[in-house]
C-alpha atoms as a PDB file:
ATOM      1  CA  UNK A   1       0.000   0.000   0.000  1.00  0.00           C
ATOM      2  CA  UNK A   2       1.296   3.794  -1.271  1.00  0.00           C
ATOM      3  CA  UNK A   3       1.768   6.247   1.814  1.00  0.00           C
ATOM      4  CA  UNK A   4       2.548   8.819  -0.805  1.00  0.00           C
ATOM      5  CA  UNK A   5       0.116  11.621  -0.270  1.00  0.00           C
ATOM      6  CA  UNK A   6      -1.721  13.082  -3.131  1.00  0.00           C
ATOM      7  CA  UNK A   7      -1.431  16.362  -5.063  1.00  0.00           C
ATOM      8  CA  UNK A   8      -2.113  18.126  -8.334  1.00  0.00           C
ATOM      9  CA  UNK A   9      -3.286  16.003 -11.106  1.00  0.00           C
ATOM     10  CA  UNK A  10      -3.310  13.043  -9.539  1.00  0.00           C
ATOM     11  CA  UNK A  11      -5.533  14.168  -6.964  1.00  0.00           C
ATOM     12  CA  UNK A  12      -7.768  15.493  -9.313  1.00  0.00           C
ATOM     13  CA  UNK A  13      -8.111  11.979 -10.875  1.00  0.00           C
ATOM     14  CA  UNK A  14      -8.642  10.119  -7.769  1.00  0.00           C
ATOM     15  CA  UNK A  15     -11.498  12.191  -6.694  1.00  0.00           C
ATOM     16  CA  UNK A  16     -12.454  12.281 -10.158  1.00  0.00           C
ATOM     17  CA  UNK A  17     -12.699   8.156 -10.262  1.00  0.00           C
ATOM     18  CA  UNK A  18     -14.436   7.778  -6.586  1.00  0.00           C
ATOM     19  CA  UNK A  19     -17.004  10.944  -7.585  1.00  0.00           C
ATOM     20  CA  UNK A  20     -17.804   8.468 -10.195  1.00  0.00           C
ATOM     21  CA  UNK A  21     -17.885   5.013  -8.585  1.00  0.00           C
ATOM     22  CA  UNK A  22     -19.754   6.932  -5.642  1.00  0.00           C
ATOM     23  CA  UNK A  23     -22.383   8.868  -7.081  1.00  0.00           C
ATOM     24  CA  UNK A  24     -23.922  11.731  -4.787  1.00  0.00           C
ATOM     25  CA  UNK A  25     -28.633  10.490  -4.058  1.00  0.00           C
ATOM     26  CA  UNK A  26     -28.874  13.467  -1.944  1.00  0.00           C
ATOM     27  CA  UNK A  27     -30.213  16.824  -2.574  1.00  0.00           C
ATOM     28  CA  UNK A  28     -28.740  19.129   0.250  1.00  0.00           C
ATOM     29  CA  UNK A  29     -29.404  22.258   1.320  1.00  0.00           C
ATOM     30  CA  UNK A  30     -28.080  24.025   4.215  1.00  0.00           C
ATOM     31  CA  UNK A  31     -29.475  27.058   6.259  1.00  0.00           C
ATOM     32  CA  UNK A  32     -27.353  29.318   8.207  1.00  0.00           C
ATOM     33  CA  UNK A  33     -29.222  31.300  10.626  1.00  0.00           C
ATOM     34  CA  UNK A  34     -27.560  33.913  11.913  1.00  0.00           C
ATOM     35  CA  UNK A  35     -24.274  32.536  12.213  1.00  0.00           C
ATOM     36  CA  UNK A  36     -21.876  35.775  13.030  1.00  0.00           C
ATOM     37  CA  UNK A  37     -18.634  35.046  12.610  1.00  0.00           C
ATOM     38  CA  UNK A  38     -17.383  35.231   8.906  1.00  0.00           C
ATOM     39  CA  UNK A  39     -14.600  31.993   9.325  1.00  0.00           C
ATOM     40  CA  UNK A  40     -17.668  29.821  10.357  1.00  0.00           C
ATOM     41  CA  UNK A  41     -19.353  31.261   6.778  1.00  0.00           C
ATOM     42  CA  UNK A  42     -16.448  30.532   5.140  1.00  0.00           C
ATOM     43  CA  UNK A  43     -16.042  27.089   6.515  1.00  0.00           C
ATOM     44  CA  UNK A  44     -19.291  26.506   5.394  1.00  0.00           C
ATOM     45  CA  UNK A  45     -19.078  27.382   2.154  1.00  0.00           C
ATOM     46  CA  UNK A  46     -15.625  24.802   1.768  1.00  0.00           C
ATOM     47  CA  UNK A  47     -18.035  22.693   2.890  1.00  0.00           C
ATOM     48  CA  UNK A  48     -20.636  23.305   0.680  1.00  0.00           C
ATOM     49  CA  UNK A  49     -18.607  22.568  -2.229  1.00  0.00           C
ATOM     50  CA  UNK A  50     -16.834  19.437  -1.038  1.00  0.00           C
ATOM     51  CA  UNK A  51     -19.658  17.820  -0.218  1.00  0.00           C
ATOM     52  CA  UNK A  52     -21.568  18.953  -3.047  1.00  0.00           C
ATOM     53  CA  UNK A  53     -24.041  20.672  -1.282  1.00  0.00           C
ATOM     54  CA  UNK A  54     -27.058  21.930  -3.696  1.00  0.00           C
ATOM     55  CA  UNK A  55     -26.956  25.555  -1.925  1.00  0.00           C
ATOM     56  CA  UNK A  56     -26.211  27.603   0.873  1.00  0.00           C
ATOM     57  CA  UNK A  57     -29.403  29.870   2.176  1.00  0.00           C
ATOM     58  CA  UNK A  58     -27.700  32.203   4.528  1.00  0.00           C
ATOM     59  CA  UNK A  59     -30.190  34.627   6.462  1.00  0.00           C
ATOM     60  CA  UNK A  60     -30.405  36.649   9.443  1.00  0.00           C
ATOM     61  CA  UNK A  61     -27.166  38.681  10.418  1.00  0.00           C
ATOM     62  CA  UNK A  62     -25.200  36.267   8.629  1.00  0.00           C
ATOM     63  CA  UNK A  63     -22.490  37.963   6.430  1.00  0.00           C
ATOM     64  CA  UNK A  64     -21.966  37.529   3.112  1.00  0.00           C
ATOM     65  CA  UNK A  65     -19.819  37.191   0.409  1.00  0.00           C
ATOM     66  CA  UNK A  66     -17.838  39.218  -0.910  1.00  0.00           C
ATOM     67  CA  UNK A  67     -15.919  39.366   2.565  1.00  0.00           C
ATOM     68  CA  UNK A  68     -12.075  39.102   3.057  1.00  0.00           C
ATOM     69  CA  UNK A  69     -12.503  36.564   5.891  1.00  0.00           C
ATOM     70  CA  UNK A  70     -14.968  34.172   4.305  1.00  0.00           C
ATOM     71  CA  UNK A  71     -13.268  34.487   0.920  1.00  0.00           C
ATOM     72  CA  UNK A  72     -10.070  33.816   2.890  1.00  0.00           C
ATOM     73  CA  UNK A  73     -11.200  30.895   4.718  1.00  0.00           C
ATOM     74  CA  UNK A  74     -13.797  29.392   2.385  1.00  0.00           C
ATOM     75  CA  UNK A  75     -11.042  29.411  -0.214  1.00  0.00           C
ATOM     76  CA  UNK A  76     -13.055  31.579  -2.555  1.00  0.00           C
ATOM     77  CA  UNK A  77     -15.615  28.714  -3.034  1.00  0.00           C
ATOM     78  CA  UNK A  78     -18.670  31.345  -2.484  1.00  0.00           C
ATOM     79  CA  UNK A  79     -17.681  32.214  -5.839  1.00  0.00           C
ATOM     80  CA  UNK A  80     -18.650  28.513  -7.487  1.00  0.00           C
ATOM     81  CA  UNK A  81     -21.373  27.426  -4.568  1.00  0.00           C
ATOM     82  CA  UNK A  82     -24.579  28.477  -5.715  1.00  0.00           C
ATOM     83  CA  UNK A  83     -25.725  30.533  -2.572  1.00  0.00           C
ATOM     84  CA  UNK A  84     -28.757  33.403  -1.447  1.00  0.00           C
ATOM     85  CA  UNK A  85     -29.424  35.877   1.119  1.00  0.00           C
ATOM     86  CA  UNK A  86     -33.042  35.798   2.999  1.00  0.00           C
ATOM     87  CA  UNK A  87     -32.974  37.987   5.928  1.00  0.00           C
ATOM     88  CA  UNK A  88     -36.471  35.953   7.330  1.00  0.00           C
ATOM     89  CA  UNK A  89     -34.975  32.801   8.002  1.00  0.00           C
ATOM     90  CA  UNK A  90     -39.038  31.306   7.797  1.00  0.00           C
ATOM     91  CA  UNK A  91     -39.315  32.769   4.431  1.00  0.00           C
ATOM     92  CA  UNK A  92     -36.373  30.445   3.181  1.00  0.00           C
ATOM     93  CA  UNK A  93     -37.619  27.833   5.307  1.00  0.00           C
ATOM     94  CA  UNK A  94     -41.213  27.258   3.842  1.00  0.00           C
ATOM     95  CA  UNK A  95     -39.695  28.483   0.258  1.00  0.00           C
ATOM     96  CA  UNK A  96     -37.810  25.035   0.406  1.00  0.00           C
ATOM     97  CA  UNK A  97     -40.795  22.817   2.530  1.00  0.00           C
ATOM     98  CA  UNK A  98     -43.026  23.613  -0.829  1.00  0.00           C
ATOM     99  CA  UNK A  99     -39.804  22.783  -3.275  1.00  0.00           C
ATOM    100  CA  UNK A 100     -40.245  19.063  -1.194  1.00  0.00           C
ATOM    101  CA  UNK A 101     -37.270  19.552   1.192  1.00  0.00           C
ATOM    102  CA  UNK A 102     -37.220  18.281   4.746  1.00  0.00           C
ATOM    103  CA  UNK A 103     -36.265  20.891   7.011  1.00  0.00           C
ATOM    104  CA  UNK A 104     -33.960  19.467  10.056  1.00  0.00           C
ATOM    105  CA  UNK A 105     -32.328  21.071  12.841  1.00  0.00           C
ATOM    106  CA  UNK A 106     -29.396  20.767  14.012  1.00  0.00           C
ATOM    107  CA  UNK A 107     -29.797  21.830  17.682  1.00  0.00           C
ATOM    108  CA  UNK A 108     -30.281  20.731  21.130  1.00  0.00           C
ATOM    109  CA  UNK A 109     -33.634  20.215  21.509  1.00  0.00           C
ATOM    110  CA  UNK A 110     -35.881  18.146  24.110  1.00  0.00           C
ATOM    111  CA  UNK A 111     -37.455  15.889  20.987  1.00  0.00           C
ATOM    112  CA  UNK A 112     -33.584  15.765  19.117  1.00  0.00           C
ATOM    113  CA  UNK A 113     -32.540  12.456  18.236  1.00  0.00           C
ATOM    114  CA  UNK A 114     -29.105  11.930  17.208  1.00  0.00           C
ATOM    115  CA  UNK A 115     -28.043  12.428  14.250  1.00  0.00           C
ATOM    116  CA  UNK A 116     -26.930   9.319  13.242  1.00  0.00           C
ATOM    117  CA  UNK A 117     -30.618   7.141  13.856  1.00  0.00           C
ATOM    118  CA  UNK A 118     -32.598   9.736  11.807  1.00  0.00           C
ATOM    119  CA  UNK A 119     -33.923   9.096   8.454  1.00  0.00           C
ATOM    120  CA  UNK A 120     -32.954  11.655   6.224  1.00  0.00           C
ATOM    121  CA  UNK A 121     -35.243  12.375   2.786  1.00  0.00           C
ATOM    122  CA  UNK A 122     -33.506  12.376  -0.079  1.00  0.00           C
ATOM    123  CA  UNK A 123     -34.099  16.442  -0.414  1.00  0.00           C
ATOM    124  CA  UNK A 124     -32.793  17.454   2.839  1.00  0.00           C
ATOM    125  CA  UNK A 125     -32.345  21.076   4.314  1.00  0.00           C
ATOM    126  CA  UNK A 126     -30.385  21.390   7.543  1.00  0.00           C
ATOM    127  CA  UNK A 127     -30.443  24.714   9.609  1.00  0.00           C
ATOM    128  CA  UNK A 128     -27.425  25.735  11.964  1.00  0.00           C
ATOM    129  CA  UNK A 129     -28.071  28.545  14.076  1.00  0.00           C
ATOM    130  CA  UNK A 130     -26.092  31.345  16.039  1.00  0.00           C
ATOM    131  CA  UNK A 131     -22.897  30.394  17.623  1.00  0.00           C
ATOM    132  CA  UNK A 132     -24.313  31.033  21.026  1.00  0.00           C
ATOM    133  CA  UNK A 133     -28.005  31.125  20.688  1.00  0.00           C
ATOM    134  CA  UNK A 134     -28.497  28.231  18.019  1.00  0.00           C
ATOM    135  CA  UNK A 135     -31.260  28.230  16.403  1.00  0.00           C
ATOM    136  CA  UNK A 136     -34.247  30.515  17.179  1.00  0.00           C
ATOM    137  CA  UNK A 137     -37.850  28.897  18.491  1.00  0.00           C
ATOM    138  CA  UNK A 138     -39.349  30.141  15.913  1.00  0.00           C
ATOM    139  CA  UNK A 139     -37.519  28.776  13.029  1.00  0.00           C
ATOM    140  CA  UNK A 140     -36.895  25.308  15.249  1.00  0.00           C
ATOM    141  CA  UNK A 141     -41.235  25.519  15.278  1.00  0.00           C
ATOM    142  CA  UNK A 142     -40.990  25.922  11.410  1.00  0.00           C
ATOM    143  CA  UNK A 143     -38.915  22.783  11.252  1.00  0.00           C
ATOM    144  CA  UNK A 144     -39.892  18.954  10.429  1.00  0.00           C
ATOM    145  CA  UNK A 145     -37.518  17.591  13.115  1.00  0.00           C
ATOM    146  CA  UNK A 146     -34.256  17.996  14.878  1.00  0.00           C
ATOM    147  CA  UNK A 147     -30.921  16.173  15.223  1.00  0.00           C
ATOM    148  CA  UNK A 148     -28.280  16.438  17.543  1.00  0.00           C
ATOM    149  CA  UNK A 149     -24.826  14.816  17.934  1.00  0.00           C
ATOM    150  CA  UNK A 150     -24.424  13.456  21.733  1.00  0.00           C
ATOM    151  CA  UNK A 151     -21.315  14.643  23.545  1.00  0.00           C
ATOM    152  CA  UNK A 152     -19.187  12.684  25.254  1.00  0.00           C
ATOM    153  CA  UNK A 153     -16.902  14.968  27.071  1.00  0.00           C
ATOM    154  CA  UNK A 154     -17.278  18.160  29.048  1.00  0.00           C
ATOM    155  CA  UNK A 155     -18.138  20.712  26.414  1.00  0.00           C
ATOM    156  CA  UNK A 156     -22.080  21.088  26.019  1.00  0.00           C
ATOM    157  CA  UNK A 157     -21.298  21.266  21.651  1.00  0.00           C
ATOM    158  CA  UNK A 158     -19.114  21.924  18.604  1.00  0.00           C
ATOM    159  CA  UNK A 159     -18.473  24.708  16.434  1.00  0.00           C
ATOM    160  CA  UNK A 160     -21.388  25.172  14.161  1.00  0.00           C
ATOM    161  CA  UNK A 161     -19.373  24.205  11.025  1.00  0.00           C
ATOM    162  CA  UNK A 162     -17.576  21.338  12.535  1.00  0.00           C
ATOM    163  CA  UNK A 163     -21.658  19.896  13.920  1.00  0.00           C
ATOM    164  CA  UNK A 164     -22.860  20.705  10.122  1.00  0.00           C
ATOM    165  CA  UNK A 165     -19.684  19.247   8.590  1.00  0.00           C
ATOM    166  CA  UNK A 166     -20.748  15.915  10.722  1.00  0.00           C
ATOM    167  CA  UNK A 167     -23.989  15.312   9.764  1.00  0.00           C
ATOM    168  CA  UNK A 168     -23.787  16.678   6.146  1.00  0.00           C
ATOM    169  CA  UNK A 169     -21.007  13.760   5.479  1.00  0.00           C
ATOM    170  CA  UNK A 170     -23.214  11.447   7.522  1.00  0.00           C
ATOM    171  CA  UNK A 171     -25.796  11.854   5.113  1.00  0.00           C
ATOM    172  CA  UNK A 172     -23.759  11.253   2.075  1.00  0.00           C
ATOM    173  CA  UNK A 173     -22.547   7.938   3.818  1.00  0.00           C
ATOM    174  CA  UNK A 174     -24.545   6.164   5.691  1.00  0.00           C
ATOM    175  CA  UNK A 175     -25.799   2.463   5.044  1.00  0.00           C
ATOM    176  CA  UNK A 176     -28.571   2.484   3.367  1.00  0.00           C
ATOM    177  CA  UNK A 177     -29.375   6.026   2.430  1.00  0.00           C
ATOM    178  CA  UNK A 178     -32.158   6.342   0.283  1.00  0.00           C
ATOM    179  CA  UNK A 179     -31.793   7.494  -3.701  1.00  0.00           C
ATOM    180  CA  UNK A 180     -33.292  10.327  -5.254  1.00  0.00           C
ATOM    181  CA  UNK A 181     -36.448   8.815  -7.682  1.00  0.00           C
ATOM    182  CA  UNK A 182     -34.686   9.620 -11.149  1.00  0.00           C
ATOM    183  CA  UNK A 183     -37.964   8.822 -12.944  1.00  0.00           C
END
């Protein structure tokens, strides 16, 4: 077995080979409610676009590109994820409920269940809120259901892109995910 990492062109092809031996079912979407810093923006736009993410809905005081600091640490990706700006986080939320997504929290709530025993649709929309306020009530009310990822040592949660990073990639992978009905 090769320990040689990979870079350049023939990185390009072995992502290129698994993309297509490992096609993407899922229709993402991800919400950010009022997330305030600009590096957790720009983390979640790298995201976005290495996961394949169908778009980023960004609303509330959540900056936007352009911004030195998410351009900087999203790697300039807001440029080639397709992305919008809805300061009413329910508008975006019922916008994409009647396009047939499945809107799912990712917060601490009382009804949560953990992330990885949910059923995910195929057209998914999660919503990360505020670094320290999460999610509001009203927008959690708005939602189908919510996940969370249990914590095993002393801190309460993770950063917001790390949580969404998590769950996005648990989507993509897990045993039997369900397909998107190509007919």
């Amino acid at each position: 077995m090769s320990k040689k990492a990979l870079y350049g062109t023939p990185l390009k092809r072995f992502l290129r080979d698994y993309k297509r031996a490992n096609p993407q079912d899922f229709d993402l979407v991800a919400l950010l409610q009022s997330i305030e810093y600009p590096a957790n923006v720009g983390s979640c736009f790298r995201l976005a676009d290495g996961a394949g993410l169908t778009e980023l809905v960004l609303t509330g005081i959540t900056p936007t590109p352009p911004n030195p600091t998410i351009d900087k640490v999203g790697r300039y990706k807001s440029t080639r994820v397709p992305w919008r700006y809805e300061k009413d986080p329910l508008t975006s939320v019922y916008d994409l409920k009647e396009a047939g997504y499945q809107i799912v929290a990712v917060e601490l709530t009382e009804d949560a269940v953990p992330y990885h025993q949910f059923d995910y649709s195929p057209k998914t929309c999660l919503v990360v809120g505020h670094e320290d306020h999460g999610v509001t009530r009203a927008t959690l009310e708005a939602c189908d259901a919510a996940v969370f990822l249990p914590m095993y040592g002393k801190g309460l949660s993770l950063n917001v892109h790390v949580a969404l990073s998590i769950v996005v990639y648990h989507i993509l992978h897990c045993s039997g995910a369900p397909t998107l009905d190509q007919s």
